[in-house]
PDB file of N, CA and C in Angstrom:
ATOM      1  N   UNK A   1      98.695 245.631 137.483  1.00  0.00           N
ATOM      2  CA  UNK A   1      99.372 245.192 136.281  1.00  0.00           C
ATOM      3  C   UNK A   1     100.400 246.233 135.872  1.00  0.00           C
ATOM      4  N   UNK A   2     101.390 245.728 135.410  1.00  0.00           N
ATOM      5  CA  UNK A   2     102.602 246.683 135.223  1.00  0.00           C
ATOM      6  C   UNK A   2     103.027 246.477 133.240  1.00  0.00           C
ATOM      7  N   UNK A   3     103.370 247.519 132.769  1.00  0.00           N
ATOM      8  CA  UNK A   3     103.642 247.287 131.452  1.00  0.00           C
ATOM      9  C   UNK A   3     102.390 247.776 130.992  1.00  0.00           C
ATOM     10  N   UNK A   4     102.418 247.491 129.438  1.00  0.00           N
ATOM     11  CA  UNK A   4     101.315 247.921 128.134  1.00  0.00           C
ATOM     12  C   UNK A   4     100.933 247.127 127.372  1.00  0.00           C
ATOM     13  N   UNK A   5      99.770 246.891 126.626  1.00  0.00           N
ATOM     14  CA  UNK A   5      99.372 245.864 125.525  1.00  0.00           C
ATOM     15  C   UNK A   5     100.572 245.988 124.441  1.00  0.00           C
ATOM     16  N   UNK A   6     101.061 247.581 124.338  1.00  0.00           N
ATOM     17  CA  UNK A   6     101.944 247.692 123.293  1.00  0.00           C
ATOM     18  C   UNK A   6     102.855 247.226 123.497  1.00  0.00           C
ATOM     19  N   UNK A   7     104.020 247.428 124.274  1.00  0.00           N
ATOM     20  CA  UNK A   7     104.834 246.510 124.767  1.00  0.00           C
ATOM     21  C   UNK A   7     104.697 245.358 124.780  1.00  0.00           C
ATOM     22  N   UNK A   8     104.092 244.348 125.492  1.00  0.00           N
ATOM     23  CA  UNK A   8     103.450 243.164 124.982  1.00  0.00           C
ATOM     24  C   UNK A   8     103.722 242.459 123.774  1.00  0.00           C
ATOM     25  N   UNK A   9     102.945 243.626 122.725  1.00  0.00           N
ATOM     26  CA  UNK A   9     102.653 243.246 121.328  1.00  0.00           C
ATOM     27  C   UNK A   9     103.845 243.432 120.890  1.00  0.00           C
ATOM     28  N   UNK A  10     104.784 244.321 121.084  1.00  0.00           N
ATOM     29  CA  UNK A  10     106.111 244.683 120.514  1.00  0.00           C
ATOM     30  C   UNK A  10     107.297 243.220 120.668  1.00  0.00           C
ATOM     31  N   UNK A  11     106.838 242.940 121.856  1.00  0.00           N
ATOM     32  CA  UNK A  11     108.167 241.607 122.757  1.00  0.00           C
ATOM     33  C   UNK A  11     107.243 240.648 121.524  1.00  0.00           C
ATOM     34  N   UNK A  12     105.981 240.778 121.385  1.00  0.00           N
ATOM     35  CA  UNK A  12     105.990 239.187 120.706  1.00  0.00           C
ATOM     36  C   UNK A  12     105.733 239.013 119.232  1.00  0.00           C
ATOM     37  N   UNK A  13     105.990 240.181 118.788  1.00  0.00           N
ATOM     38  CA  UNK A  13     106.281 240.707 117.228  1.00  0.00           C
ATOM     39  C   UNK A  13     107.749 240.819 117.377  1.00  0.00           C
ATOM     40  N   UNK A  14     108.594 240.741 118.138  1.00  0.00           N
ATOM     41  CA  UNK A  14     109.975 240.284 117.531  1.00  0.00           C
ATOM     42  C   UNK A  14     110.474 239.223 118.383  1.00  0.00           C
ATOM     43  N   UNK A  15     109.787 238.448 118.877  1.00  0.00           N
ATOM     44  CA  UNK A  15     109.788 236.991 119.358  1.00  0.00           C
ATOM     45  C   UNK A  15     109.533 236.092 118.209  1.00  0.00           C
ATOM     46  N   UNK A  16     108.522 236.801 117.410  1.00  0.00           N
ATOM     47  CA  UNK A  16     108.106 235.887 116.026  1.00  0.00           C
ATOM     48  C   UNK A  16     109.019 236.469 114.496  1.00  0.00           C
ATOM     49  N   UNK A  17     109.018 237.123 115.005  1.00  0.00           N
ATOM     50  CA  UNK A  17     110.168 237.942 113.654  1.00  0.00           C
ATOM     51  C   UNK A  17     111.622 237.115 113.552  1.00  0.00           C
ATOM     52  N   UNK A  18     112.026 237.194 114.829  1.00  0.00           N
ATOM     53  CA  UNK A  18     113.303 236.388 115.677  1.00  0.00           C
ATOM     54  C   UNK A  18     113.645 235.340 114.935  1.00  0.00           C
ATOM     55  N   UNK A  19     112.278 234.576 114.619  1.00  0.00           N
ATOM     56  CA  UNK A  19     112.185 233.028 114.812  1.00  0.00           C
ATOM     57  C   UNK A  19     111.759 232.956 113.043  1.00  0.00           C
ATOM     58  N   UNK A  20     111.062 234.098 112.315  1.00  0.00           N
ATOM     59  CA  UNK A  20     110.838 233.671 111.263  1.00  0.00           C
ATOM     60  C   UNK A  20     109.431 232.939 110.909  1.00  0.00           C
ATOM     61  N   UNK A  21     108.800 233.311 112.335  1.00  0.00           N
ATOM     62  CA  UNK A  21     107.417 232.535 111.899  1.00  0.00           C
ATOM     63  C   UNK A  21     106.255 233.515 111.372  1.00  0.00           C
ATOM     64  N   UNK A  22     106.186 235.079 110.787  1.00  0.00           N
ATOM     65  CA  UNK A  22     105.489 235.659 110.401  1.00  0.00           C
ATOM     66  C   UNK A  22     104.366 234.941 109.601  1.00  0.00           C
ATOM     67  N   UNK A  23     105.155 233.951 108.542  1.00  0.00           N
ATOM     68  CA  UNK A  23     104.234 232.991 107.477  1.00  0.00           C
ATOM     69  C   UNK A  23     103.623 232.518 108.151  1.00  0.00           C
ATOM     70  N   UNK A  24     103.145 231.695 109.923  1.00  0.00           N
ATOM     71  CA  UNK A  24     102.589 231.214 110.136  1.00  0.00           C
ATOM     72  C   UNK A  24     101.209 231.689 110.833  1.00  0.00           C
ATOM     73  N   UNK A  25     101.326 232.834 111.017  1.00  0.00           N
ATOM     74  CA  UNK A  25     100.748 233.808 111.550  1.00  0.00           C
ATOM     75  C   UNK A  25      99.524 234.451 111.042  1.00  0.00           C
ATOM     76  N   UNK A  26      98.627 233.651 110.514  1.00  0.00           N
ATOM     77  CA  UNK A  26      97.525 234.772 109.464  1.00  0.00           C
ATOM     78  C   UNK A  26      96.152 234.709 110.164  1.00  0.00           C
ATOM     79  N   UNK A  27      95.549 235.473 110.082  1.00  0.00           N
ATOM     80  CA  UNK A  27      94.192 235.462 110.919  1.00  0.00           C
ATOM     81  C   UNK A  27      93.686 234.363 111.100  1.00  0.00           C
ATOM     82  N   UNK A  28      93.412 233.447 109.931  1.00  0.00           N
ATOM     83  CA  UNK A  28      92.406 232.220 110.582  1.00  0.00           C
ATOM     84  C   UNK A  28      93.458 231.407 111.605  1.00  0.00           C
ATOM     85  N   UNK A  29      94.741 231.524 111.194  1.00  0.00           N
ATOM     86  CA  UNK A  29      95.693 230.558 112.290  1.00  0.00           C
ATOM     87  C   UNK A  29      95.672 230.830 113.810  1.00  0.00           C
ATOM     88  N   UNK A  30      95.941 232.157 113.946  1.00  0.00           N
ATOM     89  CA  UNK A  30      95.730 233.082 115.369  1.00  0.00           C
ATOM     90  C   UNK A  30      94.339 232.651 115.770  1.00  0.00           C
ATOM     91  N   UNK A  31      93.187 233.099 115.388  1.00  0.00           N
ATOM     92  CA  UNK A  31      92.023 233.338 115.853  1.00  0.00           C
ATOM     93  C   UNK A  31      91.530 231.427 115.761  1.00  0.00           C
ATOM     94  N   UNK A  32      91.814 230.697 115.494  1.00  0.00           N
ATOM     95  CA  UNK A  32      91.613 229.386 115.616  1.00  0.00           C
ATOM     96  C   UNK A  32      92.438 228.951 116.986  1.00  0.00           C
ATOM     97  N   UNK A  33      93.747 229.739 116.899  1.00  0.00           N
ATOM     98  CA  UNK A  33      95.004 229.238 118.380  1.00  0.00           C
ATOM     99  C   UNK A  33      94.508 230.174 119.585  1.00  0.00           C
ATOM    100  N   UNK A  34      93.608 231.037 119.242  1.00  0.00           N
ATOM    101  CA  UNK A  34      92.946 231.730 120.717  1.00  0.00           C
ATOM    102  C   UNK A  34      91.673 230.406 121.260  1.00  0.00           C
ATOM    103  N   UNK A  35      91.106 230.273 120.177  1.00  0.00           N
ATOM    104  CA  UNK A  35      90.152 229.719 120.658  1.00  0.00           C
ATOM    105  C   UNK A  35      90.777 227.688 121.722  1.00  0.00           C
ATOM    106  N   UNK A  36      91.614 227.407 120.873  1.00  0.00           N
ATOM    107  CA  UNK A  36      92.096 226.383 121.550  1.00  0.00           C
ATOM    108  C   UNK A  36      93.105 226.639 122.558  1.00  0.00           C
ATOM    109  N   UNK A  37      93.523 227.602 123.025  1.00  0.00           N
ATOM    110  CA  UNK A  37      94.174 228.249 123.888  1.00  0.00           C
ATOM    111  C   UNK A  37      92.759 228.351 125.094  1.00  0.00           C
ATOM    112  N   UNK A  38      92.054 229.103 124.466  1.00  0.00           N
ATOM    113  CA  UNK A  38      90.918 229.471 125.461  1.00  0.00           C
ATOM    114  C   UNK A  38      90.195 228.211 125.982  1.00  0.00           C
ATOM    115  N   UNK A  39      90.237 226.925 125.211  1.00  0.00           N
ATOM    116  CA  UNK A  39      89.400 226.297 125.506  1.00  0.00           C
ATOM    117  C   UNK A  39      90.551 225.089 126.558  1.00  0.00           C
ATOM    118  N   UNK A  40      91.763 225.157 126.620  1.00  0.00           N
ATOM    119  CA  UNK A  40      92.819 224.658 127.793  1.00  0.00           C
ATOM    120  C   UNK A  40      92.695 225.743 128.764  1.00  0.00           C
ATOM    121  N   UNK A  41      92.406 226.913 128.811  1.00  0.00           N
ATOM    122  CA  UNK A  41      91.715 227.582 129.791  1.00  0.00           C
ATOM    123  C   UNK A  41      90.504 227.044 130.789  1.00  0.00           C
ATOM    124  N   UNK A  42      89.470 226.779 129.907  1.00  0.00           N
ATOM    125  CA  UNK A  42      88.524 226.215 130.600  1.00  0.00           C
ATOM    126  C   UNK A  42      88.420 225.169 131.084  1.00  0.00           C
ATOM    127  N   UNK A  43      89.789 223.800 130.593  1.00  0.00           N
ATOM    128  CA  UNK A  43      90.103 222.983 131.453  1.00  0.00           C
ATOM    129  C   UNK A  43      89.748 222.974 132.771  1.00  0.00           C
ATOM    130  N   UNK A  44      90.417 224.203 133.330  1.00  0.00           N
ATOM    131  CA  UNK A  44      91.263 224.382 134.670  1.00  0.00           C
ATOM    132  C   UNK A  44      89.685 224.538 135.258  1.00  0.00           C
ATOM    133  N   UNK A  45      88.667 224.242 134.946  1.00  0.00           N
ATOM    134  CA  UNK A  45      87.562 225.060 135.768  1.00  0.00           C
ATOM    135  C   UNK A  45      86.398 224.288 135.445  1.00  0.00           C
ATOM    136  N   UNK A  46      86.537 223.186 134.455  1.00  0.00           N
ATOM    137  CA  UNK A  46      85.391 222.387 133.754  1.00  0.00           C
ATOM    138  C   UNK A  46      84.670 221.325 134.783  1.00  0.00           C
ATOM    139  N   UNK A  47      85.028 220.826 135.870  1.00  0.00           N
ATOM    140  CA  UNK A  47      84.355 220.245 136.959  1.00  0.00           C
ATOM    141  C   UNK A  47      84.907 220.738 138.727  1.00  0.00           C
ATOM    142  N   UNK A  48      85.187 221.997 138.272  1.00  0.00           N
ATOM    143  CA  UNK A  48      85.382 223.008 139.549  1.00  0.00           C
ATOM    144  C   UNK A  48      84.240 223.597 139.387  1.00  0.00           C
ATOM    145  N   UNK A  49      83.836 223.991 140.886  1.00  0.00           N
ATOM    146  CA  UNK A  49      83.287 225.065 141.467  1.00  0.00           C
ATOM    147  C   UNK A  49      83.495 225.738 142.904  1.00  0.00           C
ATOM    148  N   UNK A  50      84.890 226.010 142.534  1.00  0.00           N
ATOM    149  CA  UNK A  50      85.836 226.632 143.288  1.00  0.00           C
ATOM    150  C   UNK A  50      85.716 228.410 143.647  1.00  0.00           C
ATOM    151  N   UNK A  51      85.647 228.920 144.620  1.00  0.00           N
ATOM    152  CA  UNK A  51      86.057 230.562 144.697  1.00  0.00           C
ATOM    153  C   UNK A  51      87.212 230.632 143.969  1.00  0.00           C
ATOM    154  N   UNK A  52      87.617 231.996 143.555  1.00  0.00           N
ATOM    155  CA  UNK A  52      89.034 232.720 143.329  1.00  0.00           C
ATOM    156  C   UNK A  52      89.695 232.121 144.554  1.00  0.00           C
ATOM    157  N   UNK A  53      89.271 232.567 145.713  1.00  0.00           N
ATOM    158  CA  UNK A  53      90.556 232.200 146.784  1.00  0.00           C
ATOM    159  C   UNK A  53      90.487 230.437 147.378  1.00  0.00           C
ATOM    160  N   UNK A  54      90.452 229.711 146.925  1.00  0.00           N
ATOM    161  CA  UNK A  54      90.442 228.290 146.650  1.00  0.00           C
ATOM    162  C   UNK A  54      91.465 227.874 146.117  1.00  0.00           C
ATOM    163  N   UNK A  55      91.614 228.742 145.217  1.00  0.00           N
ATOM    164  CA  UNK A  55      92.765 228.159 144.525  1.00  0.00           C
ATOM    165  C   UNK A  55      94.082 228.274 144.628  1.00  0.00           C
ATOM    166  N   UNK A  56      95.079 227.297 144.960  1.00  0.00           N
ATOM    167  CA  UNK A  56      96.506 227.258 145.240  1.00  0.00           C
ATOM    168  C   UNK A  56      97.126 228.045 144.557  1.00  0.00           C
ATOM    169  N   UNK A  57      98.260 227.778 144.412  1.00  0.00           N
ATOM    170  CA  UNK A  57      98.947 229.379 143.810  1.00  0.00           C
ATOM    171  C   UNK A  57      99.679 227.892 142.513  1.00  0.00           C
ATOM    172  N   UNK A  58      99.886 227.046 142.713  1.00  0.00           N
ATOM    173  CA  UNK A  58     100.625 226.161 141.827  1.00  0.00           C
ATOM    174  C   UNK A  58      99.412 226.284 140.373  1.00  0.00           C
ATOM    175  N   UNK A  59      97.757 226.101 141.122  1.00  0.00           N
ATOM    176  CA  UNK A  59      96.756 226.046 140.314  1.00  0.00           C
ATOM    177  C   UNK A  59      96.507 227.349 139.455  1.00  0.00           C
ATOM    178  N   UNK A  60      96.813 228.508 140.421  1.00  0.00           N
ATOM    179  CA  UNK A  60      97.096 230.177 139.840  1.00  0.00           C
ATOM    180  C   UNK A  60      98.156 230.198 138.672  1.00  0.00           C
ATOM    181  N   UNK A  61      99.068 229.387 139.217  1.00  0.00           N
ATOM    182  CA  UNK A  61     100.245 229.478 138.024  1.00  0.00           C
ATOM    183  C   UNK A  61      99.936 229.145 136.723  1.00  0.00           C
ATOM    184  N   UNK A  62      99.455 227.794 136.752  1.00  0.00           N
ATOM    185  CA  UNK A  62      99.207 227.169 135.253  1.00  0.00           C
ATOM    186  C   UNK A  62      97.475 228.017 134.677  1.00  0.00           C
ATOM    187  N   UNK A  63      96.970 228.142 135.482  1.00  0.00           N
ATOM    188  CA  UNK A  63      95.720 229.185 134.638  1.00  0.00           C
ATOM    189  C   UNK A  63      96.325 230.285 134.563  1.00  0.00           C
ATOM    190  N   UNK A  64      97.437 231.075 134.943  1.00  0.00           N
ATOM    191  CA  UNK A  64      97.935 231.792 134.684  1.00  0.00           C
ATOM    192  C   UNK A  64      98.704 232.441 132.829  1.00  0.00           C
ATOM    193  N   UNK A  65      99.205 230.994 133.005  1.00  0.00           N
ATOM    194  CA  UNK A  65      99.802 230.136 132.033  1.00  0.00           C
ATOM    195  C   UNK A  65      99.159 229.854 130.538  1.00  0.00           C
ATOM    196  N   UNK A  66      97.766 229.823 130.781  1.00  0.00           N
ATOM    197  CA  UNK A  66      96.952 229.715 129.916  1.00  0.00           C
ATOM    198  C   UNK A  66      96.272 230.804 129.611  1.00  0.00           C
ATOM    199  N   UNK A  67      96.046 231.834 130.363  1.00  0.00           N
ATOM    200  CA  UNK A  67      95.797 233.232 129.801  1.00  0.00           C
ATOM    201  C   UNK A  67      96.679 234.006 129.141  1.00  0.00           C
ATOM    202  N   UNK A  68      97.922 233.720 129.346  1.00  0.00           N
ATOM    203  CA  UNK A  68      98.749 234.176 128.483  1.00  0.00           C
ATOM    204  C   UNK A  68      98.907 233.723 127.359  1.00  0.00           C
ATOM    205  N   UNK A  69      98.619 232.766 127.387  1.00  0.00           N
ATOM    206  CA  UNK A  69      98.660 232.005 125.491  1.00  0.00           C
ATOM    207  C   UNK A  69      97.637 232.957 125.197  1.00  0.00           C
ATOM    208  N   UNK A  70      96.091 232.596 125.821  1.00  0.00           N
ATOM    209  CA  UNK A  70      95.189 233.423 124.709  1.00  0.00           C
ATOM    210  C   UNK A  70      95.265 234.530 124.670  1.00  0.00           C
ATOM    211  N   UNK A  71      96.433 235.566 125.594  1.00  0.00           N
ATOM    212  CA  UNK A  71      96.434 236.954 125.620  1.00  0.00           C
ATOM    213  C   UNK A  71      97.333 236.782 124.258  1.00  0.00           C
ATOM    214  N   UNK A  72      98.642 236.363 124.288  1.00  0.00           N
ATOM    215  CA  UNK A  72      99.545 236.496 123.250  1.00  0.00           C
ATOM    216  C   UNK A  72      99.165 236.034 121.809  1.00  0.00           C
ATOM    217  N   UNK A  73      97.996 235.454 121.789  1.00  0.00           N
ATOM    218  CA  UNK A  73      97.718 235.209 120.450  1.00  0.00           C
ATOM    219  C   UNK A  73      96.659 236.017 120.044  1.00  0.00           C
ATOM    220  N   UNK A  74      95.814 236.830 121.078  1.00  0.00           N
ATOM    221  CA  UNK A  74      94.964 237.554 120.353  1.00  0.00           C
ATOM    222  C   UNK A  74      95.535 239.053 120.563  1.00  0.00           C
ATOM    223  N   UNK A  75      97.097 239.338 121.172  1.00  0.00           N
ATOM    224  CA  UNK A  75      97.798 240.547 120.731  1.00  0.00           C
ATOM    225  C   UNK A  75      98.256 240.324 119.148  1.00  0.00           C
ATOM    226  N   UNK A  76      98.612 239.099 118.620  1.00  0.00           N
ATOM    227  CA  UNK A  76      99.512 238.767 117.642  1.00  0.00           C
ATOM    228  C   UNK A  76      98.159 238.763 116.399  1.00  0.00           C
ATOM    229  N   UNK A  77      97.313 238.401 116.865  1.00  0.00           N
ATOM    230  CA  UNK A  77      96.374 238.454 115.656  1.00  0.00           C
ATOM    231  C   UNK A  77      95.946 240.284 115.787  1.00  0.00           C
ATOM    232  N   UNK A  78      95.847 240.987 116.976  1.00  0.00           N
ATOM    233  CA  UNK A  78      95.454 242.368 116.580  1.00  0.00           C
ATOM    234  C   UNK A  78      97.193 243.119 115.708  1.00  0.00           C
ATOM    235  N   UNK A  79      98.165 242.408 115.761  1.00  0.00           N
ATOM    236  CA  UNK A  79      99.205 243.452 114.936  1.00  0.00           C
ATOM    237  C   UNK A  79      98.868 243.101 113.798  1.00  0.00           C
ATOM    238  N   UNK A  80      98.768 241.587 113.573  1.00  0.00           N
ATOM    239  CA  UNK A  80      98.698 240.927 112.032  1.00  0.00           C
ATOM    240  C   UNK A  80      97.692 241.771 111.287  1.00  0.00           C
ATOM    241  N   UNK A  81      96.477 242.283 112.001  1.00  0.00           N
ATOM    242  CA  UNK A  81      95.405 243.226 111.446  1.00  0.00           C
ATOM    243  C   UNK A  81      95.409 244.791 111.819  1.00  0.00           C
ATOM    244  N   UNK A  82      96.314 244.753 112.235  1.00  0.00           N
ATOM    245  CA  UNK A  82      96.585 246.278 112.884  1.00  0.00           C
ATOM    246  C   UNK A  82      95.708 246.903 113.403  1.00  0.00           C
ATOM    247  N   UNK A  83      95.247 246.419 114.207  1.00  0.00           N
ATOM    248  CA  UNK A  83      93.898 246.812 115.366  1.00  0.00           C
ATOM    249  C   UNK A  83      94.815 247.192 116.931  1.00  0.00           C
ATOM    250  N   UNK A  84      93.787 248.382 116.913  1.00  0.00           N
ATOM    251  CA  UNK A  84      94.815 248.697 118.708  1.00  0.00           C
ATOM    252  C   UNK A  84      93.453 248.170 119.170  1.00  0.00           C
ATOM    253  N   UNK A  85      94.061 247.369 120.493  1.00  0.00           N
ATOM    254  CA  UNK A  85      93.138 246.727 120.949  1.00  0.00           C
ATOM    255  C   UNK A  85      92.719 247.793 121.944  1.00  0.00           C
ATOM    256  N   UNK A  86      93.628 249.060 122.537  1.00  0.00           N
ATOM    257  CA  UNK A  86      93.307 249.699 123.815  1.00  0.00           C
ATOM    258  C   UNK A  86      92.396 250.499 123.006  1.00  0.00           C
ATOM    259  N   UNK A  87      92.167 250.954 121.761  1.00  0.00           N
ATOM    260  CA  UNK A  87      91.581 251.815 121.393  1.00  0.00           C
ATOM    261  C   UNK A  87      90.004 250.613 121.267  1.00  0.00           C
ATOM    262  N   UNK A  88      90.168 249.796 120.387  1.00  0.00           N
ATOM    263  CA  UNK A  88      89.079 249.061 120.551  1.00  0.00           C
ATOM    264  C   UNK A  88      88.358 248.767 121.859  1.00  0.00           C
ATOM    265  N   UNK A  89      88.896 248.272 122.788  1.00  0.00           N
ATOM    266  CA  UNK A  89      88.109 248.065 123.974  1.00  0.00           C
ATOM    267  C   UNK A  89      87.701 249.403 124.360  1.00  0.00           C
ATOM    268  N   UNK A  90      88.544 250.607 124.146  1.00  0.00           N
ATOM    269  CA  UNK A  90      87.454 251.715 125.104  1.00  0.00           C
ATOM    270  C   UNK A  90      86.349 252.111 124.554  1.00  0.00           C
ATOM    271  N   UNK A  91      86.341 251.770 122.833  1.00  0.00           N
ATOM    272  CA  UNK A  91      85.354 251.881 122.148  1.00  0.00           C
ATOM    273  C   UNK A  91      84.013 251.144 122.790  1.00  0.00           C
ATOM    274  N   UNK A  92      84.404 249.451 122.765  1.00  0.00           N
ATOM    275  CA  UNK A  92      83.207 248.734 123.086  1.00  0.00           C
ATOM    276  C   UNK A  92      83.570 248.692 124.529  1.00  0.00           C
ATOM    277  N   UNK A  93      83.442 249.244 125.368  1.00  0.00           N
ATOM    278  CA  UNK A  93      83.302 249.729 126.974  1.00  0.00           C
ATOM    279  C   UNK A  93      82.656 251.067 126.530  1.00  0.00           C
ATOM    280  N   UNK A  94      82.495 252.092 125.853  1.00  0.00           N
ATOM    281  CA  UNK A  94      81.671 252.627 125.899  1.00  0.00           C
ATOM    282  C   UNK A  94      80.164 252.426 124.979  1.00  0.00           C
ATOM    283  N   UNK A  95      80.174 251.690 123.902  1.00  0.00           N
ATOM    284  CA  UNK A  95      79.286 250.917 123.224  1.00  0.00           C
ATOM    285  C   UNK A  95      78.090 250.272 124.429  1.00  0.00           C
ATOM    286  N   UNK A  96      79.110 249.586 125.281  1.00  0.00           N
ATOM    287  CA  UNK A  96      78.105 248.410 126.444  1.00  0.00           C
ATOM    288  C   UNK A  96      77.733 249.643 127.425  1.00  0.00           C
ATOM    289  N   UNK A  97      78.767 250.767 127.852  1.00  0.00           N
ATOM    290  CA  UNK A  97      77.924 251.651 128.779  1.00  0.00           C
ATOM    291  C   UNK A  97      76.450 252.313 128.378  1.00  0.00           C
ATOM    292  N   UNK A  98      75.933 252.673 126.748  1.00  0.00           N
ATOM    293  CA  UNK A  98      74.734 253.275 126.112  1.00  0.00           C
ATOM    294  C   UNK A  98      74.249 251.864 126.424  1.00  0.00           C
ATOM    295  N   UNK A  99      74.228 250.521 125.729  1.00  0.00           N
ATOM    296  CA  UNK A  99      73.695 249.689 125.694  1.00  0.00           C
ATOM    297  C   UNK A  99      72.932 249.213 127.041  1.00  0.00           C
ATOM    298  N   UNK A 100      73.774 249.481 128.360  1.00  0.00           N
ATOM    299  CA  UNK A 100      73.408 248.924 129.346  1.00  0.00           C
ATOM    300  C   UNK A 100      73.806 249.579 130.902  1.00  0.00           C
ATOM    301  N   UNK A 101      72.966 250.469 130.496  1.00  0.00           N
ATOM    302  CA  UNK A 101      73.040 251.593 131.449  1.00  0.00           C
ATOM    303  C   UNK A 101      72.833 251.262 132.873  1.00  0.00           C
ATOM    304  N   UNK A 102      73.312 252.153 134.326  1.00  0.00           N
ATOM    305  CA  UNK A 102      73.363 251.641 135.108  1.00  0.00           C
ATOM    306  C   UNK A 102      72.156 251.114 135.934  1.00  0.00           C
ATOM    307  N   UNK A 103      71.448 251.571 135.586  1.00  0.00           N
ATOM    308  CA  UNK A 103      70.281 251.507 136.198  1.00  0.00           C
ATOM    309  C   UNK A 103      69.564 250.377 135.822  1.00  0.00           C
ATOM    310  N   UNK A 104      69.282 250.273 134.472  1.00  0.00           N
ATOM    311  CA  UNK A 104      69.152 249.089 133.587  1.00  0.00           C
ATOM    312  C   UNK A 104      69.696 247.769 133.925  1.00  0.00           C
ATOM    313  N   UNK A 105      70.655 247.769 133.973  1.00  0.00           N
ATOM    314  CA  UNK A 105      71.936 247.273 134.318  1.00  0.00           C
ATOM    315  C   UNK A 105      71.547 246.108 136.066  1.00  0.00           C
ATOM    316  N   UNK A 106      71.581 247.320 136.620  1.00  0.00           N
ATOM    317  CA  UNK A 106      71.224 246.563 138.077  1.00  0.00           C
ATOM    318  C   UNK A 106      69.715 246.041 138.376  1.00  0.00           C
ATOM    319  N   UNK A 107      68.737 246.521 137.408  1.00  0.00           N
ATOM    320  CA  UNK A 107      67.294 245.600 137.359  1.00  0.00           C
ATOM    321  C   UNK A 107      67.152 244.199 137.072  1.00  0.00           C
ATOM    322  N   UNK A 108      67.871 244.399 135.682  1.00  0.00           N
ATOM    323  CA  UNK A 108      68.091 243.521 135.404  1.00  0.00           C
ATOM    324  C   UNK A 108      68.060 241.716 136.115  1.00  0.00           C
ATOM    325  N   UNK A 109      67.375 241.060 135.345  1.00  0.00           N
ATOM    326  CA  UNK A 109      67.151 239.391 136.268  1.00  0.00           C
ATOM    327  C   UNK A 109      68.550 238.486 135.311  1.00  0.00           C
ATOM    328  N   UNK A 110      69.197 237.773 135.919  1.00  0.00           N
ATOM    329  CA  UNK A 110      69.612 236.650 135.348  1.00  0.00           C
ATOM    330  C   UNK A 110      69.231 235.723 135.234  1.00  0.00           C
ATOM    331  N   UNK A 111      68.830 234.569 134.299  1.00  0.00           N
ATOM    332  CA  UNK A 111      69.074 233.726 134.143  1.00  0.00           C
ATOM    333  C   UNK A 111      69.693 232.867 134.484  1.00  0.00           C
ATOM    334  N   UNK A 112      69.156 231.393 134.088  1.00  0.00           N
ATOM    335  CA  UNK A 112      70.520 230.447 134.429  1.00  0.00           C
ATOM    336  C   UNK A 112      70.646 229.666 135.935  1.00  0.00           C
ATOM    337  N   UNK A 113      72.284 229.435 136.147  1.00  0.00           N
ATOM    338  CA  UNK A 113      72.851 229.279 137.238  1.00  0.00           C
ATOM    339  C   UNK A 113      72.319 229.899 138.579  1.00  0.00           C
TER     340      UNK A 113
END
């Protein structure tokens, strides 16, 4: 991956500035448009059971396509709240490393599937 979350967040904080849509932009709006973003994500996969390498590159494109919505709306909801997300995730990446140590970790049984 090439580039930064900040960057990112910067192109689409004056993509929306640009345009004048700040007003539309408030937490419950974002965090409601991730989730329906996320959930045209799961389209692509809801009666697949496909490998990663299965999939065409036309099919790569448009799930592609759809991670970027829910990336760009849950960068746009972390400026609206001024959350660094790189700082947050290394936080909870180290939160889940105490929580679920390696050893722990690989005993561990799954469930399920």
């Amino acid at each position: 991956m090439k580039g930064s979350l900040y960057e990112l967040q910067h192109l689409l904080d004056e993509f929306i500035k640009e345009r004048d849509w700040q007003k539309y932009h408030r937490p419950k709006n974002l965090a409601m448009s991730i989730a329906i973003e996320a959930a045209e994500l799961m389209e692509h996969f809801q009666w697949c059971d496909k490998d990663a390498k299965e999939f065409s590159q036309s099919e790569k494109a448009e799930i592609g396509e759809e991670m970027a919505d829910v990336l760009h709306y849950l960068l746009r909801l972390a400026s609206v709240l001024d959350i660094d997300l790189y700082e947050a995730s290394k936080k909870k990446i180290a939160k889940n490393q105490k929580r679920f140590p390696v050893e722990m970790a690989k005993s561990m049984k799954k469930s399920g599937c």
